[in-house]
N, C-alpha and C. Protein backbone atom coordinates (compact mmCIF):
# COMPACT_ATOMS: atom_id res chain seq x y z
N UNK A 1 41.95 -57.56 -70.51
CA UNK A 1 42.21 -58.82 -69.82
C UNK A 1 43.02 -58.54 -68.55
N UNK A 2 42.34 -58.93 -67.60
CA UNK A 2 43.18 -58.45 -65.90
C UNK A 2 44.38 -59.51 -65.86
N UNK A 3 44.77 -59.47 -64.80
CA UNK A 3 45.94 -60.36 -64.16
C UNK A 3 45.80 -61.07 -62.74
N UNK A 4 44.22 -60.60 -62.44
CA UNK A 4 43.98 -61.11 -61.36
C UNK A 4 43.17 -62.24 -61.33
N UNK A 5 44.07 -63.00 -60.19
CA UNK A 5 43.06 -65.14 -60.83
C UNK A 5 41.86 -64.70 -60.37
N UNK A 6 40.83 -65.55 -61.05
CA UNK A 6 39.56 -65.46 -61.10
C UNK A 6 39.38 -66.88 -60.66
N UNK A 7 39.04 -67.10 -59.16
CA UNK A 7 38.28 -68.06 -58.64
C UNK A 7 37.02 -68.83 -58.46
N UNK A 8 36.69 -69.76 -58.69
CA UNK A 8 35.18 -70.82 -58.79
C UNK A 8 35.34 -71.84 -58.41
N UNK A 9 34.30 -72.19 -57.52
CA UNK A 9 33.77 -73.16 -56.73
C UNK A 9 33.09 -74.06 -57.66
N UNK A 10 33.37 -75.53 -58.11
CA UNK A 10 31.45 -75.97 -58.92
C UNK A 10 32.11 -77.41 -57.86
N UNK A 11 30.95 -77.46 -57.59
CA UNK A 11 31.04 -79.28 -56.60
C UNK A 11 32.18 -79.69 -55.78
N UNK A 12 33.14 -80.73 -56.44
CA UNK A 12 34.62 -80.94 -56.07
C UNK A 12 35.40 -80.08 -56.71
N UNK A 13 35.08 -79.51 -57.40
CA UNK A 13 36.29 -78.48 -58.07
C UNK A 13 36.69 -77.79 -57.55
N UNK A 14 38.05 -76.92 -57.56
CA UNK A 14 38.30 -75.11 -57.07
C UNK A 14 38.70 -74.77 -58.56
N UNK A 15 38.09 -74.28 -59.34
CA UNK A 15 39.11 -73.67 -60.41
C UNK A 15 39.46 -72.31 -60.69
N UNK A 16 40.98 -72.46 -60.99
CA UNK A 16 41.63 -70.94 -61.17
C UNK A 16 41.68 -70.53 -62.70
N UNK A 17 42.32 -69.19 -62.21
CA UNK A 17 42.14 -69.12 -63.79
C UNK A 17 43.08 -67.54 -63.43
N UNK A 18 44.07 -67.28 -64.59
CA UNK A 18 44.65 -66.10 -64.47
C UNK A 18 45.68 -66.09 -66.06
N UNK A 19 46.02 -64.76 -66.43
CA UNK A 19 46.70 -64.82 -67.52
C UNK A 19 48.05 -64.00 -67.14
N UNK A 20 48.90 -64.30 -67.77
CA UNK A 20 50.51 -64.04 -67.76
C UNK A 20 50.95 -63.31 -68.67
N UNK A 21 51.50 -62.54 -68.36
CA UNK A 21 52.00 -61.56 -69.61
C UNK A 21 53.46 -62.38 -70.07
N UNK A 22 53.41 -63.74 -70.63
CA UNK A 22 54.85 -64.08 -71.14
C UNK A 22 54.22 -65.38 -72.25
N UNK A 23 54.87 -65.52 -73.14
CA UNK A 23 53.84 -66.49 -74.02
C UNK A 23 54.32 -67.87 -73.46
N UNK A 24 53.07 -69.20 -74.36
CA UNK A 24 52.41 -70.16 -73.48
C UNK A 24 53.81 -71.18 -73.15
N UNK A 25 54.78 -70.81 -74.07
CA UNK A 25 55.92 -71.76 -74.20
C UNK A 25 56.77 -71.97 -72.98
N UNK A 26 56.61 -70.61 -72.61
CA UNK A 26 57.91 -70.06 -71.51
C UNK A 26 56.81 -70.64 -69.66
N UNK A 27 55.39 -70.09 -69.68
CA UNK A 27 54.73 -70.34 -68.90
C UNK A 27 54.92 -72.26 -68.39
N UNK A 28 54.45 -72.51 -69.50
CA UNK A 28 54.71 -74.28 -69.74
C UNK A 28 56.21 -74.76 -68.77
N UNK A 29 57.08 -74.18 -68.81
CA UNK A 29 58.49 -74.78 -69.08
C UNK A 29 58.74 -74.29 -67.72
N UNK A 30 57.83 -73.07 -67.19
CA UNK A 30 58.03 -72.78 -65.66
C UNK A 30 57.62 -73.83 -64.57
N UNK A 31 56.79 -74.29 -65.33
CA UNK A 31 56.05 -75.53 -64.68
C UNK A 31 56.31 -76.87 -64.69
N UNK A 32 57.55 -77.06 -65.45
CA UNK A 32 57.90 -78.31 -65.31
C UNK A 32 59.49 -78.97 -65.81
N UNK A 33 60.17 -77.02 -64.83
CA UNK A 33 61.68 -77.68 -64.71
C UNK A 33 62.08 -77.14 -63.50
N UNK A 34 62.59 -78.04 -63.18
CA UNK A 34 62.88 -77.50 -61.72
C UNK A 34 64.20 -76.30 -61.22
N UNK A 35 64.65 -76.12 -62.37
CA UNK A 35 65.20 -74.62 -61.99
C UNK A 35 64.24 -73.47 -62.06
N UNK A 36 62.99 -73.37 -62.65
CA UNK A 36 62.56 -72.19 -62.82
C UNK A 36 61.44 -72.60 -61.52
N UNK A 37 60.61 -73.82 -61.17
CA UNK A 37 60.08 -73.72 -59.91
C UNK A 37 61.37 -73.52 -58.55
N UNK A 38 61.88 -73.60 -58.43
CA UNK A 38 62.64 -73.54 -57.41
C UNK A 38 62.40 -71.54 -57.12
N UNK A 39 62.08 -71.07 -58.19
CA UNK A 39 62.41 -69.58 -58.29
C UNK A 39 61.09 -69.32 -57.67
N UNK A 40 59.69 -69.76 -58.04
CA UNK A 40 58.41 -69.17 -57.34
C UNK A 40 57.62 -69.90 -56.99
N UNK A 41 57.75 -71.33 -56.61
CA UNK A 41 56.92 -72.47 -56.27
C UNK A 41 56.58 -71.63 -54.20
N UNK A 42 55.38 -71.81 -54.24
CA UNK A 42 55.07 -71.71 -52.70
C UNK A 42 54.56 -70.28 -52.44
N UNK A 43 53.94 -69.44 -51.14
CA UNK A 43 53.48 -68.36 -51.06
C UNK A 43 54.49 -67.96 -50.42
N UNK A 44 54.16 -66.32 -50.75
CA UNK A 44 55.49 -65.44 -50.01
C UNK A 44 56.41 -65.58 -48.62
N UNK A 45 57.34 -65.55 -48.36
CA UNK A 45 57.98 -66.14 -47.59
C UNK A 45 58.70 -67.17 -47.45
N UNK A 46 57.92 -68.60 -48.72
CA UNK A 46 58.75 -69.59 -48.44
C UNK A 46 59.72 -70.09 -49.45
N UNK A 47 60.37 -71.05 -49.16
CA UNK A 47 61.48 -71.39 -50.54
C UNK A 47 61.35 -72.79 -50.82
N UNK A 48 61.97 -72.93 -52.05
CA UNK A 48 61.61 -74.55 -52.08
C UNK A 48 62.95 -75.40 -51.69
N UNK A 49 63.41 -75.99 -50.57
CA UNK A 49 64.94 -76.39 -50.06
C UNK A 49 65.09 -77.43 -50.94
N UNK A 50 63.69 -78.46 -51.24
CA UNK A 50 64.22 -79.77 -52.37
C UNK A 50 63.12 -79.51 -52.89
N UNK A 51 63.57 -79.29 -54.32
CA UNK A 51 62.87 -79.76 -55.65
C UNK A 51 63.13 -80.61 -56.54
N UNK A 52 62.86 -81.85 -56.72
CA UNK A 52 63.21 -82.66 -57.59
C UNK A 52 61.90 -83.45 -58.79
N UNK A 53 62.46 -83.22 -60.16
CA UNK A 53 61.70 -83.11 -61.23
C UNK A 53 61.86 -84.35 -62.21
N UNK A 54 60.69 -85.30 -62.13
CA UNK A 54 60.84 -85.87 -63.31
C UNK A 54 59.71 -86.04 -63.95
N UNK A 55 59.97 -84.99 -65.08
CA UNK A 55 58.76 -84.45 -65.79
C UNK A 55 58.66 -85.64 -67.16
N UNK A 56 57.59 -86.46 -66.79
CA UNK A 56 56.98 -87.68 -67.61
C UNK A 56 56.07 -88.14 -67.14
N UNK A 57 55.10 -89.02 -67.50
CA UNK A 57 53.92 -89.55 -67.48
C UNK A 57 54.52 -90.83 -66.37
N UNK A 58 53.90 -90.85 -65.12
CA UNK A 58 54.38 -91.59 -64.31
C UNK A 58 55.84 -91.06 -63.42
N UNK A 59 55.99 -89.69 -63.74
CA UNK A 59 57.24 -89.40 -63.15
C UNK A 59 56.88 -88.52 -61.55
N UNK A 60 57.73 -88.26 -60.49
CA UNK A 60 57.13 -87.65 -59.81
C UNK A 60 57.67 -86.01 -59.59
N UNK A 61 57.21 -85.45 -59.03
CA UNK A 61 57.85 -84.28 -58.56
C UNK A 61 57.90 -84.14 -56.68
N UNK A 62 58.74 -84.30 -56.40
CA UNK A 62 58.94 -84.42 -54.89
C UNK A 62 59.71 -82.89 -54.36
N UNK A 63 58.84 -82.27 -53.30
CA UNK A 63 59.90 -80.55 -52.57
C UNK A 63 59.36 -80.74 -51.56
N UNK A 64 60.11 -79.87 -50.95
CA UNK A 64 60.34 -79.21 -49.65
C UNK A 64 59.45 -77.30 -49.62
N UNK A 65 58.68 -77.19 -49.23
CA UNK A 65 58.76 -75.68 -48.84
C UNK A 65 58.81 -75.21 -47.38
N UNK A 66 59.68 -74.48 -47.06
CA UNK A 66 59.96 -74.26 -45.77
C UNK A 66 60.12 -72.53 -46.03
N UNK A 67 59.23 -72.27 -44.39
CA UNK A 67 59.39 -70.95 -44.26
C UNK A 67 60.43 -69.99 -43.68
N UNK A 68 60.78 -68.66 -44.55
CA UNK A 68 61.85 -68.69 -43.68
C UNK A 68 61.90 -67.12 -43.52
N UNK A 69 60.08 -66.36 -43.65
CA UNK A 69 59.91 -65.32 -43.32
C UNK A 69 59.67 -65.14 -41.49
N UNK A 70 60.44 -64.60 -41.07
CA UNK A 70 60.18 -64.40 -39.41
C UNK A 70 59.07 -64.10 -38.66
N UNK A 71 58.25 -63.01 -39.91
CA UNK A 71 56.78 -61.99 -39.57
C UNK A 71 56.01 -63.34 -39.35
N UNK A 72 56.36 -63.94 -39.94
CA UNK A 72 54.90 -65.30 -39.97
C UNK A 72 54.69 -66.35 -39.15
N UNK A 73 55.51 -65.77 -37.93
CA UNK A 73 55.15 -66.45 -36.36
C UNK A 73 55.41 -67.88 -36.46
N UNK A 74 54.48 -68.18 -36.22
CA UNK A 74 54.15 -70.03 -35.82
C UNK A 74 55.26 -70.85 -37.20
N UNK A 75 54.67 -70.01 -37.84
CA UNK A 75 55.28 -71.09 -39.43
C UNK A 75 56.71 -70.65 -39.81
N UNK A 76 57.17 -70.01 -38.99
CA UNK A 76 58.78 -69.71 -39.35
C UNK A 76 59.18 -71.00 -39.08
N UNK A 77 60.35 -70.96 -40.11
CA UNK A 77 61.48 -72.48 -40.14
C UNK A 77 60.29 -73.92 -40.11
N UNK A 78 59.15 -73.84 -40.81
CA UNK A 78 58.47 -74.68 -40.94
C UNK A 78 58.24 -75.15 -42.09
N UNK A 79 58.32 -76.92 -41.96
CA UNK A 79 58.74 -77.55 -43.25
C UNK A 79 57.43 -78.09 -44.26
N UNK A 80 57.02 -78.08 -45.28
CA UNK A 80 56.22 -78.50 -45.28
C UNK A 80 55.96 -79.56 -47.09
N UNK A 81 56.53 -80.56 -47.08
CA UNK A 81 56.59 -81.78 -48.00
C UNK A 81 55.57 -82.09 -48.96
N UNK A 82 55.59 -81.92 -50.45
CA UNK A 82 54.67 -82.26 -50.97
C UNK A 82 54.77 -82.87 -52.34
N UNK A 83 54.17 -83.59 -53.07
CA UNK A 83 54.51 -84.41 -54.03
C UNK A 83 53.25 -84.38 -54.74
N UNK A 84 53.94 -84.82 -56.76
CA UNK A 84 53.19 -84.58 -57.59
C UNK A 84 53.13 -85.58 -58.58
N UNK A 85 52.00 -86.71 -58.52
CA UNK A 85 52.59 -87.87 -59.57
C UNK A 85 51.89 -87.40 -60.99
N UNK A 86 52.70 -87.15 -62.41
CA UNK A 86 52.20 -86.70 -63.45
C UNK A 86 51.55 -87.79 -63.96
N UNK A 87 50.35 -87.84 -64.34
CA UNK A 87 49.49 -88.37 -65.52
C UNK A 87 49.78 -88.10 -66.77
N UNK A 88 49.63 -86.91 -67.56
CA UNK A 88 49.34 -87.07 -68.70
C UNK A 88 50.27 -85.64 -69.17
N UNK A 89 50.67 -85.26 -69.94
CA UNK A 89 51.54 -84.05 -70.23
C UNK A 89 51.55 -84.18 -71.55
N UNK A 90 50.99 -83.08 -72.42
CA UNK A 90 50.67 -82.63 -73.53
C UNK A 90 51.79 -81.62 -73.95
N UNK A 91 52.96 -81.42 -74.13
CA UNK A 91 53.94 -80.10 -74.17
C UNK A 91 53.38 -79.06 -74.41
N UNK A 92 53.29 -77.89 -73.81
CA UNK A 92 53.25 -76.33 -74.00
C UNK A 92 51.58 -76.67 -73.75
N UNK A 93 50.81 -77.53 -73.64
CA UNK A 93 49.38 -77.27 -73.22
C UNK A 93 48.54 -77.70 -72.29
N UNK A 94 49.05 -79.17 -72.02
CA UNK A 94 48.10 -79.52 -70.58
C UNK A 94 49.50 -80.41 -69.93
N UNK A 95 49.03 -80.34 -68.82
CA UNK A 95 49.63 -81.11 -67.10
C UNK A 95 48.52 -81.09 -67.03
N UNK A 96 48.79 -83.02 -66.27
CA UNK A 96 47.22 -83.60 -65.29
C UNK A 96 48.44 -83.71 -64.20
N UNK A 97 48.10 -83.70 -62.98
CA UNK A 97 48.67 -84.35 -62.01
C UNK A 97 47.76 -84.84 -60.42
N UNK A 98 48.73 -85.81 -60.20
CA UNK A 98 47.86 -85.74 -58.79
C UNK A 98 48.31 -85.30 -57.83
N UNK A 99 48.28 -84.99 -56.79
CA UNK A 99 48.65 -83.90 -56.00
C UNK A 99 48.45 -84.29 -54.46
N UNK A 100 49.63 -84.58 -53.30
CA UNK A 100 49.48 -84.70 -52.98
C UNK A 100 50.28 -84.14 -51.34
N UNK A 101 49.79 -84.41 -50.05
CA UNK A 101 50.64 -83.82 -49.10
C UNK A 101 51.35 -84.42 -48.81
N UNK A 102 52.94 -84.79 -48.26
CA UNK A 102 54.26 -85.85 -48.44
C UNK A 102 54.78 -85.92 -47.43
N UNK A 103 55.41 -86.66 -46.85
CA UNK A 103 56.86 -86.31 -46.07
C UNK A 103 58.49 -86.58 -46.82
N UNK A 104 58.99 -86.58 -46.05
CA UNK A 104 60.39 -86.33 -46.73
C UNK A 104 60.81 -87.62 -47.58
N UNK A 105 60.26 -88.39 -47.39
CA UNK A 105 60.72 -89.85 -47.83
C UNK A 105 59.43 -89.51 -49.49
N UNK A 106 58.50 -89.02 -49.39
CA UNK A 106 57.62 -88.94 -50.57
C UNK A 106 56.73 -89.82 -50.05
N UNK A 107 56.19 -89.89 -48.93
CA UNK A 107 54.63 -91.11 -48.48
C UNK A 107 53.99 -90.06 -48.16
N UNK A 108 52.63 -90.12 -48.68
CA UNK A 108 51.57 -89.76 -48.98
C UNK A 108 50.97 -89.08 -47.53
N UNK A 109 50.56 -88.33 -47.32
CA UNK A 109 50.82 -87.51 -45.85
C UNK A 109 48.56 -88.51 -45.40
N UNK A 110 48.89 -89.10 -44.21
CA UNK A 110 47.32 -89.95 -44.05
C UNK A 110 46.33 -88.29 -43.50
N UNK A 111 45.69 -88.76 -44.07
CA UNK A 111 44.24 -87.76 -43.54
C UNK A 111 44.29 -86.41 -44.02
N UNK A 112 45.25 -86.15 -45.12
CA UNK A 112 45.53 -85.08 -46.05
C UNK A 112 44.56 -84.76 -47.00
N UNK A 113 43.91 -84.24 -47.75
CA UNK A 113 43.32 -84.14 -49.04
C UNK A 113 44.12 -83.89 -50.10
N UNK A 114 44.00 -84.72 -51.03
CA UNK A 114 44.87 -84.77 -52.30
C UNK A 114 43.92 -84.19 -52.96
N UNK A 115 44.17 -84.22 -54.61
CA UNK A 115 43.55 -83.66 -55.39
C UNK A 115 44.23 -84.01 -57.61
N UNK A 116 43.39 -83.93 -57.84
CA UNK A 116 44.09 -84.30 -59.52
C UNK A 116 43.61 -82.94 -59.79
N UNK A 117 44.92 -82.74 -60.38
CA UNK A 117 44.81 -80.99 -60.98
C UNK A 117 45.13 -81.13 -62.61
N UNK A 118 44.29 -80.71 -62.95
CA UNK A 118 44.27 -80.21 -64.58
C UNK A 118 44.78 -78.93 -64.99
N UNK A 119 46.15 -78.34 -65.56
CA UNK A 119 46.21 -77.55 -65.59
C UNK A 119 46.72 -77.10 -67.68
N UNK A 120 45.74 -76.27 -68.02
CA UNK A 120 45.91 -75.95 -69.43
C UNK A 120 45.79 -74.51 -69.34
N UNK A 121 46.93 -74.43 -70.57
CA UNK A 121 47.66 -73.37 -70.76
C UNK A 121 47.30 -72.97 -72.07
N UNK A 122 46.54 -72.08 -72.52
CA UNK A 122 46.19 -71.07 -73.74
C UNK A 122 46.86 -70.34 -73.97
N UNK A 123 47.05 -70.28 -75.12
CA UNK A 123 48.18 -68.92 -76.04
C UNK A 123 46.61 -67.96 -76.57
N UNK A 124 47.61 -66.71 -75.96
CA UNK A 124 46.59 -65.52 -76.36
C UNK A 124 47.58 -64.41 -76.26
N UNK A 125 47.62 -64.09 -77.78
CA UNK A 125 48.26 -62.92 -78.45
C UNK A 125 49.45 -62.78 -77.92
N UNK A 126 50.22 -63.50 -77.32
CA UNK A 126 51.70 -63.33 -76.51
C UNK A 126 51.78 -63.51 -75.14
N UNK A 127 50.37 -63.91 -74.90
CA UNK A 127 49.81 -63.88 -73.56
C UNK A 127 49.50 -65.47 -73.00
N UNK A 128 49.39 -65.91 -71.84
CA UNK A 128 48.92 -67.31 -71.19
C UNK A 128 47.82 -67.21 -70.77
N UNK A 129 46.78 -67.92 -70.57
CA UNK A 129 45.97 -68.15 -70.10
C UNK A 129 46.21 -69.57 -69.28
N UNK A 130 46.30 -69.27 -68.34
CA UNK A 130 46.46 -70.64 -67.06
C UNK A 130 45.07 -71.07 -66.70
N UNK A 131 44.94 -71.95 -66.58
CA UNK A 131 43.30 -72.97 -65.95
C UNK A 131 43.64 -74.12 -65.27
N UNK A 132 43.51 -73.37 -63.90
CA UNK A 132 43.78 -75.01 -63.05
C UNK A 132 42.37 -75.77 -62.65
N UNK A 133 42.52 -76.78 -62.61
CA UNK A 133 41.29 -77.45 -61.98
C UNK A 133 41.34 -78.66 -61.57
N UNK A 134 41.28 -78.22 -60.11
CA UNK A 134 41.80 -79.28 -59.15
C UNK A 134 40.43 -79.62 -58.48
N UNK A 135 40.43 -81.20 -58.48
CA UNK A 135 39.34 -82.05 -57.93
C UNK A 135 39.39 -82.73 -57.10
N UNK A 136 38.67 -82.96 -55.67
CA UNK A 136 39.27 -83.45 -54.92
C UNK A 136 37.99 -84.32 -54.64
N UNK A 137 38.20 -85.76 -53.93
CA UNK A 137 37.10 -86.25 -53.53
C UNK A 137 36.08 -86.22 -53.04
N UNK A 138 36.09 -85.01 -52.12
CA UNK A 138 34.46 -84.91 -51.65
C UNK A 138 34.60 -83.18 -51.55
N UNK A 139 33.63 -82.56 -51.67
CA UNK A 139 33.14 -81.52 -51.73
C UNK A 139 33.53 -80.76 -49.85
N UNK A 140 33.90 -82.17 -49.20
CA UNK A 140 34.36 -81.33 -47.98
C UNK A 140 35.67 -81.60 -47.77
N UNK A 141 36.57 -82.19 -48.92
CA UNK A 141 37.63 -82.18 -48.82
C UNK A 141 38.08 -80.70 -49.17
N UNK A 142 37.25 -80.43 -50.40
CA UNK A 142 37.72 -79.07 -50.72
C UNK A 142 37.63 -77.88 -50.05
N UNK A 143 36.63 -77.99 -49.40
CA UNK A 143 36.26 -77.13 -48.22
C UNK A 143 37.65 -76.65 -47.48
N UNK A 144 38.20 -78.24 -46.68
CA UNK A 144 39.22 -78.10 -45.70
C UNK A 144 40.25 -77.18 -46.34
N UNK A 145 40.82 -77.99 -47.19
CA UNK A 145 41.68 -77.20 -48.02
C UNK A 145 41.49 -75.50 -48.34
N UNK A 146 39.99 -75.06 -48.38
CA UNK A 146 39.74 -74.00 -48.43
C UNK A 146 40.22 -73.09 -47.33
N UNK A 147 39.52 -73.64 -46.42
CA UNK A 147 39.61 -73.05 -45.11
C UNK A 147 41.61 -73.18 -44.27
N UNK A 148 42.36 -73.83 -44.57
CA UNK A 148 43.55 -74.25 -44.36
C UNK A 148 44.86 -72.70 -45.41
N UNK A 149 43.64 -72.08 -46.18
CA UNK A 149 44.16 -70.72 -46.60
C UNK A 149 44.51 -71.13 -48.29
N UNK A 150 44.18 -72.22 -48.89
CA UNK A 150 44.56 -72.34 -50.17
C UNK A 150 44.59 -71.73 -51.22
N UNK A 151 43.59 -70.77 -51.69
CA UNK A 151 43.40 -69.64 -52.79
C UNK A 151 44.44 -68.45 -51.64
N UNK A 152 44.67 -68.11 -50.71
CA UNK A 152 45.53 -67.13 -50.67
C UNK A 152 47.46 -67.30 -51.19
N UNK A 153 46.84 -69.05 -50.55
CA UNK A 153 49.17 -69.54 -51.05
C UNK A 153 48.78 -69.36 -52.34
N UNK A 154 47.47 -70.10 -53.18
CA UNK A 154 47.99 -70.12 -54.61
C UNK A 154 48.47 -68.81 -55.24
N UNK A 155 47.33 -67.60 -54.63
CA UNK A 155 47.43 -66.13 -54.97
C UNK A 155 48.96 -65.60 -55.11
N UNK A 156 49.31 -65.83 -53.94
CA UNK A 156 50.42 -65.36 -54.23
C UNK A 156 51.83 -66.40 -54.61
N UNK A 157 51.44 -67.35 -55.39
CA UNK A 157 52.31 -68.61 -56.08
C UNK A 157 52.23 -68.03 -57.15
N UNK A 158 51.08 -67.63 -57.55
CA UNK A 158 51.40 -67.10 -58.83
C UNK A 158 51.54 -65.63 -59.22
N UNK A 159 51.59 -64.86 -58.25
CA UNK A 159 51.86 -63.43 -58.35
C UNK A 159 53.32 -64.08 -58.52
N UNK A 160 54.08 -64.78 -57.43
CA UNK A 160 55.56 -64.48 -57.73
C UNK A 160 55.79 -65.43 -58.92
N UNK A 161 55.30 -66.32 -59.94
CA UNK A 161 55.46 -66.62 -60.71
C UNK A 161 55.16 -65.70 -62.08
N UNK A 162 54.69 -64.58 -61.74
CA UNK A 162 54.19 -63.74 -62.78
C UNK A 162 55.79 -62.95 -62.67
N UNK A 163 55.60 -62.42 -61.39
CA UNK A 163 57.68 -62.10 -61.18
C UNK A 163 58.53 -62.67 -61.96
N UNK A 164 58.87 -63.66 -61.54
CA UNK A 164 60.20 -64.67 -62.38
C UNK A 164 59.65 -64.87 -63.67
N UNK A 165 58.55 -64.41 -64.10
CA UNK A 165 58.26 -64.62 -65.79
C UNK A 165 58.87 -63.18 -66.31
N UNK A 166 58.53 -61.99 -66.09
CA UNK A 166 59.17 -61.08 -66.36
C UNK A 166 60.61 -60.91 -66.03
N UNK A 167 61.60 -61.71 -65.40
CA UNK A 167 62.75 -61.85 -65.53
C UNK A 167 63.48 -62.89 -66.38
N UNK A 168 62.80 -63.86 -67.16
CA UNK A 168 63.57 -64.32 -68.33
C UNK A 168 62.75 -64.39 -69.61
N UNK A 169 62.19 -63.15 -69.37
CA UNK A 169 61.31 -63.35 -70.80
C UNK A 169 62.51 -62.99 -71.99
């Protein structure tokens, strides 16, 4: 079993898929407290300045990721707001959420592509199995998002989340 996400296209979908060497409990709990996202939420370079968590059905998750790698030109010291209203939360096995681009106040960023992400978490032998599957309204919403570099931030969202899993296992 690799460690490398395995990406697919079907219609509106993008779905990921990757396994964690830390079991499903600890994976779960990375995902929905905001001390342990604060540690690897965002792609290399950036940090999360506000994370705020209220992990319930109807609760939101509102951050900040701002860059604050220098190499990365244009996007240094660049802010970028995003918000997560939870649907449905199953403990240690599924997050639904919807997903969306924000500003600082938490309004819904206009002409953004959102998306409802399904994300379930399998226990295997000590191991996670992550499955995201995020849907977005039109097949060229997903596109944009494609093309805007999305499978590379997630890539490495969850490489450094594979990091901070091997530091409190």
């Amino acid at each position: 079993m690799s460690n490398k996400m395995i990406t697919k296209v079907e219609g509106q979908e993008l779905i990921l898929e990757r396994v964690f060497e830390a079991p499903r409990e600890l994976v779960f709990k990375a995902f929905s407290e905001a001390e342990h996202l604060k540690h690897w939420w965002g792609p290399r370079g950036w940090t999360l300045t506000v994370c705020t968590v209220d992990f319930r059905p109807g609760g939101i998750w509102h951050y900040c990721m701002k860059c604050i790698d220098e190499k990365q030109g244009d996007f240094y010291g660049y802010e970028s707001w995003g918000k997560a209203v939870y649907q449905e939360i199953v403990e240690t096995e599924k997050i639904v959420y919807l997903d969306y681009f924000s500003d600082a106040e938490g309004n819904e960023a206009e002409g953004m592509p959102s998306s409802q992400i399904t994300m379930t978490f399998v226990a295997d032998e000590g191991k996670t199995k992550l499955i995201s599957r995020a849907r977005y309204a039109s097949t060229e919403a997903l596109k944009a998002v494609l093309e805007m570099g999305m499978e590379q931030g997630i890539t490495e969202t969850w490489d450094r989340l594979a990091e901070h899993l091997q530091t409190i296992k």
